[in-house]
Protein backbone atom coordinates (compact mmCIF):
# COMPACT_ATOMS: atom_id res chain seq x y z
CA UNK A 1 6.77 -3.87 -15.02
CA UNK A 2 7.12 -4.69 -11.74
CA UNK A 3 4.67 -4.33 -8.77
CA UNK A 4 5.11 -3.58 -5.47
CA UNK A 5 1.86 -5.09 -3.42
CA UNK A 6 1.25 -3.81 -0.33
CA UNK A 7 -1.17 -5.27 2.64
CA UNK A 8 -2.42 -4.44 5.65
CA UNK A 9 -4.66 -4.83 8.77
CA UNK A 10 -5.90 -2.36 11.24
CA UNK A 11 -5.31 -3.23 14.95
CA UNK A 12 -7.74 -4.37 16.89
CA UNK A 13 -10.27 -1.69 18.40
CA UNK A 14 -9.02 0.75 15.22
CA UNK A 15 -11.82 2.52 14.39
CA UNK A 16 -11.94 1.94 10.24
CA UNK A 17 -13.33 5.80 9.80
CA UNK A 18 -10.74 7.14 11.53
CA UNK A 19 -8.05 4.89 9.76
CA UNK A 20 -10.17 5.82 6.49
CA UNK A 21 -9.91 9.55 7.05
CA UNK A 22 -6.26 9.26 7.53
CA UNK A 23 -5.59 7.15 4.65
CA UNK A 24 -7.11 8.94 2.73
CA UNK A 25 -6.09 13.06 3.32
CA UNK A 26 -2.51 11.87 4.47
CA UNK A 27 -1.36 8.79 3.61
CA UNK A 28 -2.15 8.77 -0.36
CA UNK A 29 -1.10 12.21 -0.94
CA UNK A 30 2.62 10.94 0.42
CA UNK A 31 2.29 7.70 -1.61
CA UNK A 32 1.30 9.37 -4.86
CA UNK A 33 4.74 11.55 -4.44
CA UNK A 34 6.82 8.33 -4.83
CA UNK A 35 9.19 9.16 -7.94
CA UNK A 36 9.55 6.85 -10.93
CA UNK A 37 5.66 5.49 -10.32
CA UNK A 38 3.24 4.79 -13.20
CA UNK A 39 0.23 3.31 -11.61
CA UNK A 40 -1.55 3.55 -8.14
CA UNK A 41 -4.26 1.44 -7.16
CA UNK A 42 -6.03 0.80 -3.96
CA UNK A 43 -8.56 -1.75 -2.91
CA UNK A 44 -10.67 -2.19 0.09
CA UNK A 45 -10.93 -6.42 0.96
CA UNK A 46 -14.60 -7.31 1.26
CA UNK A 47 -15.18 -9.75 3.49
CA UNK A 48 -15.64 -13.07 3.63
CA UNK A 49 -18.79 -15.00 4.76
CA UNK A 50 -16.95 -18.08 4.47
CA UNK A 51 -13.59 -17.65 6.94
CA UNK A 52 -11.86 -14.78 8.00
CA UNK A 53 -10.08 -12.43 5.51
CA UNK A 54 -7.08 -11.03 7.24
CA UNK A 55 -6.38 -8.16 5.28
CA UNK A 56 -8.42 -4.72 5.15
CA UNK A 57 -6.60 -2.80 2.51
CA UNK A 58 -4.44 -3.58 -0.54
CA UNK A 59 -2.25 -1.10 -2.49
CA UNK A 60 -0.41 -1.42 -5.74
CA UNK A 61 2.38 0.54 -6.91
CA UNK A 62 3.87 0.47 -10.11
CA UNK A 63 7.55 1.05 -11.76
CA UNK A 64 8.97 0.24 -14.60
CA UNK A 65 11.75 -1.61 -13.56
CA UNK A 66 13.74 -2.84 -10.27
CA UNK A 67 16.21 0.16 -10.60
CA UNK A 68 13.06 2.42 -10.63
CA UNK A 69 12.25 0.47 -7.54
CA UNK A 70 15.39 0.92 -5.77
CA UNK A 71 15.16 4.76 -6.70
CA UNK A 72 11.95 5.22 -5.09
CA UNK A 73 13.20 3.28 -1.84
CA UNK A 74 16.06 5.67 -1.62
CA UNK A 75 14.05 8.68 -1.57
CA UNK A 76 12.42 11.38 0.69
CA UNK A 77 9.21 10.65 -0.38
CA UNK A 78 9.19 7.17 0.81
CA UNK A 79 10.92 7.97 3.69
CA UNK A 80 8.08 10.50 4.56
CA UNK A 81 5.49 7.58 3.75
CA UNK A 82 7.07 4.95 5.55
CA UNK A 83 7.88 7.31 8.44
CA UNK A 84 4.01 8.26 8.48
CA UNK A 85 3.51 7.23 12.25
CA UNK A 86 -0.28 8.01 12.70
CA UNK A 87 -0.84 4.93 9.82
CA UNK A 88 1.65 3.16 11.26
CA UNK A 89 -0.01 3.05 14.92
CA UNK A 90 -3.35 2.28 13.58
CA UNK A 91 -1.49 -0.89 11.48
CA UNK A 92 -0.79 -4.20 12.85
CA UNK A 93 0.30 -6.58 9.95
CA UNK A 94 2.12 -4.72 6.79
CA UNK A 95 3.04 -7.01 4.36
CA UNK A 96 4.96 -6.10 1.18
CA UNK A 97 5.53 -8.09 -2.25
CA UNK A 98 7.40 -7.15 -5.51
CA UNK A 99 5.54 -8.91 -8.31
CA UNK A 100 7.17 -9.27 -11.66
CA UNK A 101 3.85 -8.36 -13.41
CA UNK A 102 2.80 -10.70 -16.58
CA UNK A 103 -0.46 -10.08 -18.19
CA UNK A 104 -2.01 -13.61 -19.51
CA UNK A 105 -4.00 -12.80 -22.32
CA UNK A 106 -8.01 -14.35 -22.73
C-alpha cells in the first residue's frame, strides 16, 4: 500500500472558514475523483500549546501500488485538483510524501 501524505498551511490573514468552506464543497469532491484510490482521510492539526505547529491540514490518499500512483498523477482528475486555484491562493506551504505504508502490529 502506499500513501501519498499531503500537508499544508493557510497564508497568513486566510480566513480558516473561508478556506474550510472551500475545502470542503470543492476541493474534496475533486480529490475523491482520483482513479485507482482506496482510502481518503483528512485531519485537521490541533494545536500546540507547547511551540508552533506549522501545518493546518493533513490528507491521506491511498493506492495500491506505485503504478496506481503514477496512474492517478497522469490523469484529469488530478490535474483538475492540482489546478484548483482558489485552494491554491489560500495555501502557502504544500508539502507532499509517498509513504510505503507498514502496519506494526501491538
Amino acid at each position: 500500500m502506499i500513501k501519498l501524505v499531503s500537508l499544508l498551511s493557510l497564508k497568513p490573514g486566510v480566513d480558516p472558514e473561508e478556506f474550510e468552506r472551500h475545502y470542503r464543497t470543492v476541493h474534496i469532491p475533486l480529490a475523491k475523483r482520483l482513479p485507482g484510490q482506496r482510502r481518503y482521510i483528512i485531519s485537521k492539526v490541533r494545536p500546540s500549546k507547547k511551540r508552533q505547529v506549522p501545518f493546518y491540514r493533513m490528507a491521506e490518499n491511498f493506492f495500491d501500488d506505485m503504478d496506481a500512483v503514477r496512474n492517478m498523477l497522469a490523469s484529469a482528475e488530478a490535474a483538475a485538483a492540482a489546478n484548483d486555484e482558489p485552494f491554491n491562493a489560500m495555501i502557502q506551504d504544500f508539502i507532499q510524501l509517498f509513504c510505503e505504508e507498514e502496519e506494526v502490529a501491538l
